[in-house]
C-alpha atoms as a PDB file:
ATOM      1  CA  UNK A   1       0.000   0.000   0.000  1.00  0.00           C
ATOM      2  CA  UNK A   2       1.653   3.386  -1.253  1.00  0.00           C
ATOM      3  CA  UNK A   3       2.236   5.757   2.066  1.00  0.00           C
ATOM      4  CA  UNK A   4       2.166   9.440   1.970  1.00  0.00           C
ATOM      5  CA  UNK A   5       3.830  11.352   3.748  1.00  0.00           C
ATOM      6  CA  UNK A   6       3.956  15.249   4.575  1.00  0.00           C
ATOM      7  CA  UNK A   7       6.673  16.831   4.713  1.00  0.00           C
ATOM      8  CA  UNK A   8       6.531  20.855   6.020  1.00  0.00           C
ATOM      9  CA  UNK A   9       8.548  23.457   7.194  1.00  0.00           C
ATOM     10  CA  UNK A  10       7.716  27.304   8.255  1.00  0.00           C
ATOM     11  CA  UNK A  11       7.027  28.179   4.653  1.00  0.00           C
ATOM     12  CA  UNK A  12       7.004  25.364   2.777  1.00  0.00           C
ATOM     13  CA  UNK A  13       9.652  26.184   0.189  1.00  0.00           C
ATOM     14  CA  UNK A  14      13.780  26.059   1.617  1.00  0.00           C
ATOM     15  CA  UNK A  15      14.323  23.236   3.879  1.00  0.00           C
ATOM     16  CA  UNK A  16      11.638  20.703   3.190  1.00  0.00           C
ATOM     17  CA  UNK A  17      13.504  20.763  -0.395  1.00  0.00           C
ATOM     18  CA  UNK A  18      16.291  19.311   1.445  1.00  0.00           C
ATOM     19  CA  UNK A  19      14.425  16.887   3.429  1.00  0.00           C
ATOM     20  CA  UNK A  20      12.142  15.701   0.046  1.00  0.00           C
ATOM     21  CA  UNK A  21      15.433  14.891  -1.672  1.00  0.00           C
ATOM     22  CA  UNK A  22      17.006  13.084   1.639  1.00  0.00           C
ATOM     23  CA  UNK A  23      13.210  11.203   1.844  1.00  0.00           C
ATOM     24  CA  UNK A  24      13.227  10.750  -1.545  1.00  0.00           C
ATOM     25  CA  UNK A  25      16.487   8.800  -1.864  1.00  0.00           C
ATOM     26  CA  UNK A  26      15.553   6.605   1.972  1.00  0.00           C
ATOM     27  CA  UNK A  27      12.709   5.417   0.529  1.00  0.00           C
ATOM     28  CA  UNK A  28      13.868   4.195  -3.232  1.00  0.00           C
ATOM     29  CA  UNK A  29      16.930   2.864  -1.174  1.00  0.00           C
ATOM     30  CA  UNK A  30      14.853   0.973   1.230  1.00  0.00           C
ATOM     31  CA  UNK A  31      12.166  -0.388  -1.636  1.00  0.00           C
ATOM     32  CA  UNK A  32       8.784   1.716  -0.117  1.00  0.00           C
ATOM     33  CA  UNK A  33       5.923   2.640  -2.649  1.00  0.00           C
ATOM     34  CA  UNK A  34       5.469   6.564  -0.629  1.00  0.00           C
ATOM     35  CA  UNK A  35       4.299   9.658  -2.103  1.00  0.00           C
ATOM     36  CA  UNK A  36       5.829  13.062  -0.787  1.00  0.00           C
ATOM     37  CA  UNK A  37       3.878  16.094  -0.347  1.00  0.00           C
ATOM     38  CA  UNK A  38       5.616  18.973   0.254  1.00  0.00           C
ATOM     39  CA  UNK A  39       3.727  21.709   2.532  1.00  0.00           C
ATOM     40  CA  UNK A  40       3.947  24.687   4.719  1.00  0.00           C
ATOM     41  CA  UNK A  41       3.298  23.140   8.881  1.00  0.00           C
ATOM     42  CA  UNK A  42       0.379  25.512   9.331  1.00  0.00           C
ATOM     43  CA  UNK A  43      -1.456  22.937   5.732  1.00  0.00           C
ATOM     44  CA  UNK A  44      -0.270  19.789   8.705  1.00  0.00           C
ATOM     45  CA  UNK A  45      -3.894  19.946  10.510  1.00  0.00           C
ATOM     46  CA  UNK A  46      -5.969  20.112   7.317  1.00  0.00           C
ATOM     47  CA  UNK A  47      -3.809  17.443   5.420  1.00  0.00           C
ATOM     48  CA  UNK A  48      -3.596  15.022   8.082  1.00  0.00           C
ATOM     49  CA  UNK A  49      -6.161  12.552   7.635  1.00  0.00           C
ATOM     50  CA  UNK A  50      -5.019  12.122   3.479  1.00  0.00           C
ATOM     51  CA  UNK A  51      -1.439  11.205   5.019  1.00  0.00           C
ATOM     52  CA  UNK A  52       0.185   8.362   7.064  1.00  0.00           C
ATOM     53  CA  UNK A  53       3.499  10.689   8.418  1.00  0.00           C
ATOM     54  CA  UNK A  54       4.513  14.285   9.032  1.00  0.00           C
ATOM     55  CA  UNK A  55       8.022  14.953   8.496  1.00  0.00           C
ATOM     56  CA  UNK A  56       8.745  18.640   9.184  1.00  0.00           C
ATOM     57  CA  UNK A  57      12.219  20.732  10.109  1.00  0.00           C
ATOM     58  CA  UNK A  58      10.468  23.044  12.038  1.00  0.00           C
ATOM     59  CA  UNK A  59       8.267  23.138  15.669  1.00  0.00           C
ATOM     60  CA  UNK A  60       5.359  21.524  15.732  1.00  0.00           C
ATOM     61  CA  UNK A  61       2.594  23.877  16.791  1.00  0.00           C
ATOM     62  CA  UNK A  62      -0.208  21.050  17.667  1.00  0.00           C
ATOM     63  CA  UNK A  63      -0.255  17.345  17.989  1.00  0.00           C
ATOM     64  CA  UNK A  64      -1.730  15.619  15.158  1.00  0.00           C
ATOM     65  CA  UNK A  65      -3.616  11.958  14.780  1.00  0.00           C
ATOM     66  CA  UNK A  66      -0.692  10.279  13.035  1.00  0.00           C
ATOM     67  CA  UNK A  67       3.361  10.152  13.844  1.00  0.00           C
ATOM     68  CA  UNK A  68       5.166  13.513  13.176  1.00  0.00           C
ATOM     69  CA  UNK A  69       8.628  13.091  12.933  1.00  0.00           C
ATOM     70  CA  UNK A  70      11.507  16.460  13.474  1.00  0.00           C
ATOM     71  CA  UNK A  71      14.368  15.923  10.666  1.00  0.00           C
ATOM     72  CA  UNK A  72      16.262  18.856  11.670  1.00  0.00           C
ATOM     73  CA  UNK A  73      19.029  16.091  11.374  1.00  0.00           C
ATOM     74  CA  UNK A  74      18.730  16.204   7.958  1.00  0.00           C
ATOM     75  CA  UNK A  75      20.130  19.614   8.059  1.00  0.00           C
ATOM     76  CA  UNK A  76      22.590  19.490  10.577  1.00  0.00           C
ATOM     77  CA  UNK A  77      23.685  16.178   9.304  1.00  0.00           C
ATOM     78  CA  UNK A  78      23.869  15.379  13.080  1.00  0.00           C
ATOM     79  CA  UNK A  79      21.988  11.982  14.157  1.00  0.00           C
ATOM     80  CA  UNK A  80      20.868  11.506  10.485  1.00  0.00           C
ATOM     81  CA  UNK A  81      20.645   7.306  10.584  1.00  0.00           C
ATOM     82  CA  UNK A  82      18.387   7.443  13.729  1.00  0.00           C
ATOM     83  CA  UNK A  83      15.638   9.889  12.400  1.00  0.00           C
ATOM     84  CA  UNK A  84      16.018   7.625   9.479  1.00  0.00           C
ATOM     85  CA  UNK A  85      15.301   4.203  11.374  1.00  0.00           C
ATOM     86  CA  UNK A  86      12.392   6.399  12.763  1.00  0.00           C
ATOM     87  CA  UNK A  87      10.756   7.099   9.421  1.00  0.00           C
ATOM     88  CA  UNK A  88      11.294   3.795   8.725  1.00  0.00           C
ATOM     89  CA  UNK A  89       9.777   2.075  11.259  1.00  0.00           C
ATOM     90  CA  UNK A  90       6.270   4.396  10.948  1.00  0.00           C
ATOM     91  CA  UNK A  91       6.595   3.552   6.865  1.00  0.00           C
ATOM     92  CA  UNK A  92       6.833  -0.216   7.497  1.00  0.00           C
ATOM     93  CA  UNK A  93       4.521  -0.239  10.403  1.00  0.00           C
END
């Protein structure tokens, strides 16, 4: 079953580019059938029930009905393999 997943920061433009490309590549590499949505965090609430993860570089400003993972690691390159297991694990879940 294909996944989607969100994936926001403040504006929706700058570093959820980054992260799409990094999510992009973890999920060809890793053989998941996901569709990325790229979005600005204030679209998360609305958008939540089409999706099955939130992946945003920025803080979340509610709690939401399905997992929302924080990739800042993605740009600080810092702890990248364990937000990566993370995603994982809600994708194969």
């Amino acid at each position: 079953m294909k996944k989607r997943i969100l994936v926001a920061c403040g504006a929706g433009i700058a570093t959820s580019t980054v992260v799409c490309t990094k999510l992009e590549e973890l999920i060809k590499n890793n053989n998941i059938e996901a569709e990325i949505v790229q979005c600005k965090i204030a679209e998360c609430a609305s958008k939540q029930d089409e999706a099955d993860l939130i992946v945003t570089t920025t803080i979340l400003p509610t709690t939401y009905k399905i997992p929302a993972i924080k990739a800042t690691s993605y740009i600080t390159g810092i702890n990248v393999k364990a937000t990566e297991e993370k995603i994982l694990e809600v994708l194969r879940g």
